[in-house]
N, C-alpha and C. Protein backbone atom coordinates (compact mmCIF):
# COMPACT_ATOMS: atom_id res chain seq x y z
N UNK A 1 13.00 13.82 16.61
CA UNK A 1 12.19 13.28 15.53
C UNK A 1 11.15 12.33 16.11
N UNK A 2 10.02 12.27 15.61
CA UNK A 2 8.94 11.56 16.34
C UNK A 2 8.99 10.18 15.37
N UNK A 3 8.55 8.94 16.42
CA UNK A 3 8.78 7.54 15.44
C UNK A 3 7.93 7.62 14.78
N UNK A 4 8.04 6.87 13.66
CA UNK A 4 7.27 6.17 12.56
C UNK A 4 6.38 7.36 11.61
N UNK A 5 7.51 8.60 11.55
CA UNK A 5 6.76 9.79 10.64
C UNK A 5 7.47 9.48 9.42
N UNK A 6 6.41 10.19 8.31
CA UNK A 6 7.06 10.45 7.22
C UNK A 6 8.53 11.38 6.92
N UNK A 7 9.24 10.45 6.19
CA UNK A 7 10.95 11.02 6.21
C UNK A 7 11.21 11.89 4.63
N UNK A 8 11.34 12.76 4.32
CA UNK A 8 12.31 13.10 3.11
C UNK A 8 13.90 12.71 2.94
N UNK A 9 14.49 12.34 4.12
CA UNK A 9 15.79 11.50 3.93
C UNK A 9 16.14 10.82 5.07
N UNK A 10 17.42 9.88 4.57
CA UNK A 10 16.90 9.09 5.86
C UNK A 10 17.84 9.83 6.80
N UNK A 11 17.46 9.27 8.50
CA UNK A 11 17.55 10.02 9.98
C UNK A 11 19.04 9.63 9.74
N UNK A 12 19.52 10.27 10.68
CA UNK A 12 21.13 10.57 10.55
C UNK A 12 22.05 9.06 11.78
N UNK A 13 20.77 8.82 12.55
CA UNK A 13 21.61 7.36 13.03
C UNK A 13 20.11 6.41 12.65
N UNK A 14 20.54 5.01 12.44
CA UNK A 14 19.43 3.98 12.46
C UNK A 14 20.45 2.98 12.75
N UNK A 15 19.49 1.69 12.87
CA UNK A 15 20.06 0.58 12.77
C UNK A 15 20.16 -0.27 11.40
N UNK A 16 18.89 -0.46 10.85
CA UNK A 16 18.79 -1.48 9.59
C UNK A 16 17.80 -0.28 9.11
N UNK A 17 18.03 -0.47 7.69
CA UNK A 17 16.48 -0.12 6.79
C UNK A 17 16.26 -1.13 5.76
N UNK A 18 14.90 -1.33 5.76
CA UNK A 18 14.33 -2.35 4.74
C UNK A 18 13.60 -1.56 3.70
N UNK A 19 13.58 -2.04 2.50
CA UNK A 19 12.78 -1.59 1.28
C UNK A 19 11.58 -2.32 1.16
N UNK A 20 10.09 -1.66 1.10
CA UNK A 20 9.45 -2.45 1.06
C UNK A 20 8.99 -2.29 -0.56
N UNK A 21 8.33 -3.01 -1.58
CA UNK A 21 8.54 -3.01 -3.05
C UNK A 21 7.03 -2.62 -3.17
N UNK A 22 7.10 -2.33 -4.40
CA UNK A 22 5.94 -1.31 -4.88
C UNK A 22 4.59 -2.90 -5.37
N UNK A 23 3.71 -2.58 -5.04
CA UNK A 23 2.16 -3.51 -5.12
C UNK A 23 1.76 -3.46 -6.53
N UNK A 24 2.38 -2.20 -7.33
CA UNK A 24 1.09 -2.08 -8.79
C UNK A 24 2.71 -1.07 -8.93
N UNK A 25 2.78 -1.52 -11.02
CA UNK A 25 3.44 -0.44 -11.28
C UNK A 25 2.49 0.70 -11.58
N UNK A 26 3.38 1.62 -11.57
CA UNK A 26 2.82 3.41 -12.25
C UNK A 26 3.21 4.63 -11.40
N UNK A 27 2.90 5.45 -11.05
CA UNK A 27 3.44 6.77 -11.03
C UNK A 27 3.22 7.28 -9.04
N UNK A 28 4.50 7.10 -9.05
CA UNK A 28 4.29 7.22 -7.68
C UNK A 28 3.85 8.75 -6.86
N UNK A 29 2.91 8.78 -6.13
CA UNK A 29 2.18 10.22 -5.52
C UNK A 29 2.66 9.86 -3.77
N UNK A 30 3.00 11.17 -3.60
CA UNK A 30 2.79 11.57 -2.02
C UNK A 30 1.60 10.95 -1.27
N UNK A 31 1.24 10.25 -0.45
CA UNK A 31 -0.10 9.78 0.42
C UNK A 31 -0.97 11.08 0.42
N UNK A 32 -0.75 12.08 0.58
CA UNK A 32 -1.12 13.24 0.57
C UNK A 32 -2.20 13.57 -0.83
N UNK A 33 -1.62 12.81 -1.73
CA UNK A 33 -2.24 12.78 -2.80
C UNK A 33 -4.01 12.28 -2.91
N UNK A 34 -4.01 11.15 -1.84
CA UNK A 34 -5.15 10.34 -2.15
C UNK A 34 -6.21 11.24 -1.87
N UNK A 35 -7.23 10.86 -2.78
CA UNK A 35 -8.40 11.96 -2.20
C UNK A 35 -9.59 11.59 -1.05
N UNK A 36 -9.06 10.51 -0.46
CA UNK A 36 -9.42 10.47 0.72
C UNK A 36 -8.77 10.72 1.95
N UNK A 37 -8.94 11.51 3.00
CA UNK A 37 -8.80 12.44 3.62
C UNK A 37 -8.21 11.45 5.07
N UNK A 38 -8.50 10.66 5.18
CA UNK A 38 -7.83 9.73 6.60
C UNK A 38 -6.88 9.37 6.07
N UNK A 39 -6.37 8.65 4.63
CA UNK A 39 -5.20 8.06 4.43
C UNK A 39 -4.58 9.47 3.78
N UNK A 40 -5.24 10.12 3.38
CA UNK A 40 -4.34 11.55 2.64
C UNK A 40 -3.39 12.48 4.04
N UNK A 41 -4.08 11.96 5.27
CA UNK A 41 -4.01 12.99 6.85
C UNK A 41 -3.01 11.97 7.35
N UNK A 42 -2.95 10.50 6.86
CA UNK A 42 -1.85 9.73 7.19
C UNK A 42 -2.88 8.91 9.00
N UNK A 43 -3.76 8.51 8.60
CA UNK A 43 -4.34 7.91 10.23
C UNK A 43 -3.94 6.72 9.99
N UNK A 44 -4.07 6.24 8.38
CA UNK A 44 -3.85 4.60 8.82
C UNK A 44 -1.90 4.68 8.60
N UNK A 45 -1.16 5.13 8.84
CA UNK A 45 0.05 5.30 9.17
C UNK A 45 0.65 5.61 7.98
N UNK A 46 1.82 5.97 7.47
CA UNK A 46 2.63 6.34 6.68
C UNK A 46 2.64 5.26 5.73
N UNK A 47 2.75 6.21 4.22
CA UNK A 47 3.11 5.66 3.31
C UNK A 47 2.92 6.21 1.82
N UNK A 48 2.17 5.92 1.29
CA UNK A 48 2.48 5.93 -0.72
C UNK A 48 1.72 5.86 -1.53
N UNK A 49 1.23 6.58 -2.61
CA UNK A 49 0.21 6.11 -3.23
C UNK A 49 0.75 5.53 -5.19
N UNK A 50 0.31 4.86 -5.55
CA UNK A 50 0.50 5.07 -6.95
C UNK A 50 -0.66 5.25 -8.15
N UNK A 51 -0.71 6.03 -9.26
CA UNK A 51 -1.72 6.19 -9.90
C UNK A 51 -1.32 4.68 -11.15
N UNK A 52 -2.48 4.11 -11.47
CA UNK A 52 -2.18 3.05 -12.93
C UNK A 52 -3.46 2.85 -12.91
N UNK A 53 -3.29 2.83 -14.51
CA UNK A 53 -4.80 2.30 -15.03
C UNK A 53 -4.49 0.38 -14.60
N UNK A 54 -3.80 0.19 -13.96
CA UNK A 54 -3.27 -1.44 -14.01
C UNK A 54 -4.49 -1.88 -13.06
N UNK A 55 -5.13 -3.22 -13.03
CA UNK A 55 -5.56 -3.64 -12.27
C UNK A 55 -5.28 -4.52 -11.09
N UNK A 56 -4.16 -5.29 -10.74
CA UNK A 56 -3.71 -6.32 -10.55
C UNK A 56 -2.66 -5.99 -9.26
N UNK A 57 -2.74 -6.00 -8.16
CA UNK A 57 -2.49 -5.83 -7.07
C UNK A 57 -1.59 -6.48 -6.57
N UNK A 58 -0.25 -6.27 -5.89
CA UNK A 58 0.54 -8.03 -5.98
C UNK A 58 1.14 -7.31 -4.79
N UNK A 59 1.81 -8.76 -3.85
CA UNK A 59 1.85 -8.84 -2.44
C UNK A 59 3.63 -8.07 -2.34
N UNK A 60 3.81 -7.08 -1.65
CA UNK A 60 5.45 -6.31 -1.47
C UNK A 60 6.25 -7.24 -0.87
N UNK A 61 5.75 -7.79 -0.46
CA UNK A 61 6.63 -9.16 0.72
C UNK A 61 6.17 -10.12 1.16
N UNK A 62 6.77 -11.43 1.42
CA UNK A 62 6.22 -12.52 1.97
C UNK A 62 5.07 -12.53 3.28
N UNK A 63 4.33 -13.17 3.53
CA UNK A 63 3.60 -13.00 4.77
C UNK A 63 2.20 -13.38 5.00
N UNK A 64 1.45 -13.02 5.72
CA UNK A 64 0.09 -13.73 6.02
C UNK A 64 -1.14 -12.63 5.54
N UNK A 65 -2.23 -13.20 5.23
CA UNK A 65 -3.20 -12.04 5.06
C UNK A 65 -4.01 -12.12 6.84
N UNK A 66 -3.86 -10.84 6.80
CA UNK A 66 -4.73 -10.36 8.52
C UNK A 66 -6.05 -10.20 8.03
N UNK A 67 -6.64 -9.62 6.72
CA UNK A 67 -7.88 -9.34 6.86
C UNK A 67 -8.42 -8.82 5.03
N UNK A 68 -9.25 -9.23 5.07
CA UNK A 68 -9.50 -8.30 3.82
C UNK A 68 -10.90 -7.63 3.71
N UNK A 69 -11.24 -6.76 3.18
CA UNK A 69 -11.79 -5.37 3.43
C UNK A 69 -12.86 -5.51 1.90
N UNK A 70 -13.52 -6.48 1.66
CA UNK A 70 -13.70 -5.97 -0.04
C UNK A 70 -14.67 -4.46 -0.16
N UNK A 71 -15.41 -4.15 0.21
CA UNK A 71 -16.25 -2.71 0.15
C UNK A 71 -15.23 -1.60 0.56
N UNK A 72 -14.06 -1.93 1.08
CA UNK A 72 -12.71 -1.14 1.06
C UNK A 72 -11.69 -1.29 -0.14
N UNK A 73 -11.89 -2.34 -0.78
CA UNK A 73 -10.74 -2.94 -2.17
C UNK A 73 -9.78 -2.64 -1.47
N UNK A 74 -9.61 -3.51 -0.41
CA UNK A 74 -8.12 -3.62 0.04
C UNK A 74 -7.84 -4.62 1.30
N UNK A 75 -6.76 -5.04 1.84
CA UNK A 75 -5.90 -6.17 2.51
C UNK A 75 -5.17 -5.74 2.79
N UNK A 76 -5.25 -6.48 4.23
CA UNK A 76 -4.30 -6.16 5.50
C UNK A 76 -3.04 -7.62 5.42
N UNK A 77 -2.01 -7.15 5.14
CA UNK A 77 -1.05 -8.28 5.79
C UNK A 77 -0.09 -7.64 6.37
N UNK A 78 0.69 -9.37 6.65
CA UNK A 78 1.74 -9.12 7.95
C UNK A 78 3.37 -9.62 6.91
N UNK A 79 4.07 -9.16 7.51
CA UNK A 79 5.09 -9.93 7.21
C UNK A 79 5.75 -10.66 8.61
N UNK A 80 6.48 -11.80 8.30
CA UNK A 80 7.13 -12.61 9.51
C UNK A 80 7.75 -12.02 10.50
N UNK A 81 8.55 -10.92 9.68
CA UNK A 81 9.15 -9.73 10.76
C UNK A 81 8.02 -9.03 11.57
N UNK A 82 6.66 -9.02 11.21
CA UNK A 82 5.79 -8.10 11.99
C UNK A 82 5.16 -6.85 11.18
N UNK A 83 5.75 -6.60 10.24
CA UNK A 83 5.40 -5.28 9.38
C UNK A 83 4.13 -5.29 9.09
N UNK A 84 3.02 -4.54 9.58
CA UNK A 84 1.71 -4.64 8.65
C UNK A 84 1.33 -3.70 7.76
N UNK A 85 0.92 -3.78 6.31
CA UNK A 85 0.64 -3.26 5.89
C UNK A 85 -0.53 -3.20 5.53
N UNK A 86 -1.48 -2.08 4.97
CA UNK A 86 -2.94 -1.92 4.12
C UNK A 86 -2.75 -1.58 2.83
N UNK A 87 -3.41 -2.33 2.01
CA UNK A 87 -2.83 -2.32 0.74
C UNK A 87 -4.34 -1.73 -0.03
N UNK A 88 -4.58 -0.54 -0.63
CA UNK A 88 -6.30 -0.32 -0.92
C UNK A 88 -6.17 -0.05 -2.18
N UNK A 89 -7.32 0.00 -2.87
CA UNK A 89 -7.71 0.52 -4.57
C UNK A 89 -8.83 1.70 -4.56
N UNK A 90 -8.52 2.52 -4.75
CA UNK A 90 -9.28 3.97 -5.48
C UNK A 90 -9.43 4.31 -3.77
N UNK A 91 -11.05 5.26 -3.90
CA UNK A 91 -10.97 5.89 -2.99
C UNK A 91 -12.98 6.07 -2.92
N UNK A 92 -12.97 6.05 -1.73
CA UNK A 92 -15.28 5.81 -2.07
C UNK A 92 -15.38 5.28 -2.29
N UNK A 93 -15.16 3.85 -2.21
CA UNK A 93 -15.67 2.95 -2.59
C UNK A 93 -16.73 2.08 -1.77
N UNK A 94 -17.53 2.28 -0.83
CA UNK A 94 -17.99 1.50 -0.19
C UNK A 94 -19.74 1.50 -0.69
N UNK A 95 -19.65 2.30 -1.60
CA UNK A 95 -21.23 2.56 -2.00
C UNK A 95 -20.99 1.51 -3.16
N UNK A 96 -19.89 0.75 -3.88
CA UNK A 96 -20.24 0.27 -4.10
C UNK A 96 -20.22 -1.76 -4.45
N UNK A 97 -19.94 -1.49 -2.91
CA UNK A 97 -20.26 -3.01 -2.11
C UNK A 97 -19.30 -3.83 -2.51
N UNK A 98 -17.89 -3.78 -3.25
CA UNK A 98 -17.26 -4.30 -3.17
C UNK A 98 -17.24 -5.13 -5.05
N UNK A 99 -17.95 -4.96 -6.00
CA UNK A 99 -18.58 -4.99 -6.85
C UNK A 99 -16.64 -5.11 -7.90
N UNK A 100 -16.60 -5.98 -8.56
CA UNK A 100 -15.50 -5.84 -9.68
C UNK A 100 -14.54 -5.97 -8.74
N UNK A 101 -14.51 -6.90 -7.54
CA UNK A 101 -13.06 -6.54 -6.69
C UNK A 101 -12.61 -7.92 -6.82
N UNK A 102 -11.74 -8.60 -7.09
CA UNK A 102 -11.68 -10.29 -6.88
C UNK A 102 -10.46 -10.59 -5.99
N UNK A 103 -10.64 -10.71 -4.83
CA UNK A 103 -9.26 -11.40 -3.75
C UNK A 103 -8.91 -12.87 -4.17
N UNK A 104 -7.76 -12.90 -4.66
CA UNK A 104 -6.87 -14.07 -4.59
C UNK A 104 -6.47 -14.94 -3.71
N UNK A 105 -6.92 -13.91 -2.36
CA UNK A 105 -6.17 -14.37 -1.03
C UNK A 105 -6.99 -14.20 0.14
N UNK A 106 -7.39 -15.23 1.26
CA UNK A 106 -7.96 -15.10 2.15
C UNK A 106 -7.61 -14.58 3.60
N UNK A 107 -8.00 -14.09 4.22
CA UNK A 107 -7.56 -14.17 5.88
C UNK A 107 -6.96 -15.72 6.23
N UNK A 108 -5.97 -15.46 6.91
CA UNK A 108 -5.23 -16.43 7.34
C UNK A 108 -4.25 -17.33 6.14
N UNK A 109 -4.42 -16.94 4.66
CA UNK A 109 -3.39 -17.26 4.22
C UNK A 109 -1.95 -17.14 3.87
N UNK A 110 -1.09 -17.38 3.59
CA UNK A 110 0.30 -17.02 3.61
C UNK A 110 0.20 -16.79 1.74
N UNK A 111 1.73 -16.08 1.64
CA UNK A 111 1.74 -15.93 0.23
C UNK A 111 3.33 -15.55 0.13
N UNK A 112 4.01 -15.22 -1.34
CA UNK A 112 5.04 -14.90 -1.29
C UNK A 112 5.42 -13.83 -1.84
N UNK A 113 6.03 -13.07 -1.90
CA UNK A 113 6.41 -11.61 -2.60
C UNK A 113 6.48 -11.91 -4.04
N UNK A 114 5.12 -10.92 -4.52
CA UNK A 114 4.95 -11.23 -5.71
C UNK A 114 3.48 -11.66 -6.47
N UNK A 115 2.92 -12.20 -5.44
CA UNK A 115 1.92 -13.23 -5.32
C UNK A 115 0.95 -12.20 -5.87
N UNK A 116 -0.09 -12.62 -6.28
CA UNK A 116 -1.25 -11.49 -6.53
C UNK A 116 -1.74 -11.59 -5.37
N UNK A 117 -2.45 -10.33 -5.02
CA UNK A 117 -3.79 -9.74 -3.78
C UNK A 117 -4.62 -9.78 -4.02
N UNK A 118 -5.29 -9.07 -5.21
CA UNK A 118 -6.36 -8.83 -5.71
C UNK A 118 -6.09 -8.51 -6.98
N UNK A 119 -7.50 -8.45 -7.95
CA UNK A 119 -7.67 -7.52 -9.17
C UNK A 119 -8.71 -7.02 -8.83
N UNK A 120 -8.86 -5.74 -9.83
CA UNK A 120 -10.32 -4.48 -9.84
C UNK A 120 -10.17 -4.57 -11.39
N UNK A 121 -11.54 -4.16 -11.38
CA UNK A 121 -12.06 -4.08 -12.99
C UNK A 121 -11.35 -2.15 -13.14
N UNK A 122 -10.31 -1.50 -12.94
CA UNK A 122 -9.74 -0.22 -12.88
C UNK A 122 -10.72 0.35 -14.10
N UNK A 123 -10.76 0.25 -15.20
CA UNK A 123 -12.03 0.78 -16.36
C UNK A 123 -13.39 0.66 -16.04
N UNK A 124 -13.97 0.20 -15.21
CA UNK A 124 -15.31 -0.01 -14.83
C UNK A 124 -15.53 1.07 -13.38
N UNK A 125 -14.45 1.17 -12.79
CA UNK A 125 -13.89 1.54 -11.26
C UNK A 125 -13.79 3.61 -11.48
N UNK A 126 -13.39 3.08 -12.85
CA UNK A 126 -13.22 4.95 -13.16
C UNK A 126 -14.66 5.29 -13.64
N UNK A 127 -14.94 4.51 -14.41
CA UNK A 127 -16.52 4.91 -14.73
C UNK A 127 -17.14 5.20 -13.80
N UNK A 128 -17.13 4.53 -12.49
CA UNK A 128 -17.82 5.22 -11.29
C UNK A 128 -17.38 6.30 -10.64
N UNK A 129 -16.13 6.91 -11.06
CA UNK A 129 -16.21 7.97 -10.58
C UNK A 129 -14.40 7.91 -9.41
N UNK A 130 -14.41 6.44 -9.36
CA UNK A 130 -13.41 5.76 -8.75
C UNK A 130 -11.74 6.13 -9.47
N UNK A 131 -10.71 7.08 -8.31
CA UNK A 131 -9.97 7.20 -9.42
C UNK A 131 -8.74 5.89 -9.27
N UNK A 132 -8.01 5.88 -10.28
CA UNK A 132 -7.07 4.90 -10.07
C UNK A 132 -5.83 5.02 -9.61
N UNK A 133 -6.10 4.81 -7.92
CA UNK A 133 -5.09 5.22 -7.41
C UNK A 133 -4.81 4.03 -6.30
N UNK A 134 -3.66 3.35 -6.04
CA UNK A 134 -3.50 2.14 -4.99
C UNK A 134 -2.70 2.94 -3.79
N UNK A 135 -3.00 2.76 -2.55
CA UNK A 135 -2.24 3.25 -1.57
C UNK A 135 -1.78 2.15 -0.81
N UNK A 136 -0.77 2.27 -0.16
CA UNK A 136 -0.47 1.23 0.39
C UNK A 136 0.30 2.21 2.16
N UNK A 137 -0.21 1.26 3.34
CA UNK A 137 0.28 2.39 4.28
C UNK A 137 1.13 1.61 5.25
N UNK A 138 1.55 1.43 6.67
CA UNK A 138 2.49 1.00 7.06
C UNK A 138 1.64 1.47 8.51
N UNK A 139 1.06 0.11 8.53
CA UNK A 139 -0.31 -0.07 10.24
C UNK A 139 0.83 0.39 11.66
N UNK A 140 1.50 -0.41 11.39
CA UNK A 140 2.38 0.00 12.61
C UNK A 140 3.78 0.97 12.42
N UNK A 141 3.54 1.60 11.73
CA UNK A 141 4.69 2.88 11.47
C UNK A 141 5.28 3.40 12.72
N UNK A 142 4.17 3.51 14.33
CA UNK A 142 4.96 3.96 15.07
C UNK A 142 6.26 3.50 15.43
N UNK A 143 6.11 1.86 15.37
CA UNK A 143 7.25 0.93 15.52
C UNK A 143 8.42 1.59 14.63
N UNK A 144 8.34 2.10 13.99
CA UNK A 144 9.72 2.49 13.10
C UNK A 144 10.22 3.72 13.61
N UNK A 145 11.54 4.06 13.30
CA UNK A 145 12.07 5.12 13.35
C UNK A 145 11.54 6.22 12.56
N UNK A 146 11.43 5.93 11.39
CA UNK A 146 10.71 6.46 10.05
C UNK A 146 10.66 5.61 9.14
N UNK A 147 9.59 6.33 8.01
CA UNK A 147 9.64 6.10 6.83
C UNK A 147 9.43 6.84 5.09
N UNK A 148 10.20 6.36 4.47
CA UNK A 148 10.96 7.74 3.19
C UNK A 148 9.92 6.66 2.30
N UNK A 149 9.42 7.26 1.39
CA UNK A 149 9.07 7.32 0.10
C UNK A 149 10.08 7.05 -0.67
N UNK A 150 9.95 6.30 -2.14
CA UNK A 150 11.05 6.42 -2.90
C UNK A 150 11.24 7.91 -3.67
N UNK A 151 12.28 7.96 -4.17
CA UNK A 151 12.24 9.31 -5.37
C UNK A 151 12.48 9.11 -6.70
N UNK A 152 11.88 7.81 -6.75
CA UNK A 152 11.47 7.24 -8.09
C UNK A 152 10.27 7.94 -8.80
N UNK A 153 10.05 8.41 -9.76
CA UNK A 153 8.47 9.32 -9.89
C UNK A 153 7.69 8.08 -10.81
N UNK A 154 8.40 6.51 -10.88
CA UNK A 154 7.61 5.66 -11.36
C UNK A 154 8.17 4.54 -10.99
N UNK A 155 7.33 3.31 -10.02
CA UNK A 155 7.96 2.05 -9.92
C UNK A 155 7.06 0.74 -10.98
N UNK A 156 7.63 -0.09 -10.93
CA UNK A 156 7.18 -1.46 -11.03
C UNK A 156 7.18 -2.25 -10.67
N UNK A 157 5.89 -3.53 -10.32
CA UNK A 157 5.34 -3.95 -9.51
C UNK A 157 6.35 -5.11 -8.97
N UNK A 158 6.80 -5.39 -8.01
CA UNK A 158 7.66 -5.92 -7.07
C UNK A 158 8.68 -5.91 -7.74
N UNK A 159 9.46 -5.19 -8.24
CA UNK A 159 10.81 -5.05 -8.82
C UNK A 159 11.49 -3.49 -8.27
N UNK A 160 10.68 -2.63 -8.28
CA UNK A 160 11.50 -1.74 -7.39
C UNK A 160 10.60 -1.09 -5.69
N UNK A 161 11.68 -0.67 -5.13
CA UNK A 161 10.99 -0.58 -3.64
C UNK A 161 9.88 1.23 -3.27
N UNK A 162 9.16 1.19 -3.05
CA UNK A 162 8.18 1.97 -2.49
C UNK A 162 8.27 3.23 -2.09
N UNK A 163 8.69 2.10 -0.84
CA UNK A 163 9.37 2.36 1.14
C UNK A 163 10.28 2.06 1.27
N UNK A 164 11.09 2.79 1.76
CA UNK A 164 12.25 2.43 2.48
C UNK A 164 12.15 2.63 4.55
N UNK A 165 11.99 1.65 5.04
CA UNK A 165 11.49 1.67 6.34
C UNK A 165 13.03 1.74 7.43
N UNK A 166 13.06 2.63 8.25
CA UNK A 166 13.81 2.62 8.97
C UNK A 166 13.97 1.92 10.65
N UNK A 167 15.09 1.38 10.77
CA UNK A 167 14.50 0.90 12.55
C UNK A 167 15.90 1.51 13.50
């Protein structure tokens, strides 16, 4: 098995697995789903997408912000353990400059599971053409053994888990 691929169940030895919790409730899609083609091909590493008309973006786990992306509608954090994740909104978005995106949270701040990330105006976002879809991916996936998707076909926002990450 190659590290840090996408799992349909989990590997038959590990050590620990962690759950990482869902960013936005609504309807959980295969990464495969997104209609952008680097995170749909899995480059920025394994993980999840969810569809919601919701706007409101909230942090899966405690940790630091590494970076934020607004003409991307999305943020990079870390957790203490090391986990990084990319957390994004819709898909094309860079035409339009970052416009209806509001970060809560800066580079270099800490936050706690739960915390908001961001909001998008999601009704203004579809009008452009923008669909409403949040992905969230797992930067350093190779580090893992794997990682499973839930088989939940709907979560809510930091109350149930995503990912389930293997080490």
């Amino acid at each position: 098995m190659k590290k840090g691929q996408l799992l349909f169940s989990a590997p038959d030895s590990y050590r620990k697995s962690f759950d990482v919790l869902a960013p936005m409730s609504g309807q959980v899609k295969p990464l495969s789903a997104a209609s952008d083609s680097l995170y749909a091909k899995g480059y920025f590493g394994p993980g999840a997408a969810i569809t919601s008309p919701s706007s409101s973006v909230k942090a899966p786990f405690g940790g630091i912000c590494t970076r934020v992306i607004p003409l991307d509608y999305a943020v990079e954090i870390k957790s203490s353990a090391g986990l990084k994740c990319l957390i994004k909104y819709g898909s094309d978005t860079h035409q339009l400059h970052g416009a209806q995106f509001s970060c809560a949270i800066k580079t270099g701040d800490t936050f706690k599971a739960g915390s908001l990330l961001f909001t998008v105006n999601s009704s203004w976002l579809k009008q452009q053409g923008v669909e409403n879809i949040c992905i969230m991916t797992i930067l350093n996936g190779h580090a893992l053994l794997g990682v499973m998707t839930t088989d939940r076909k709907h979560v809510d926002a930091v109350e149930d888990p995503l990912l389930t990450l293997f080490v």
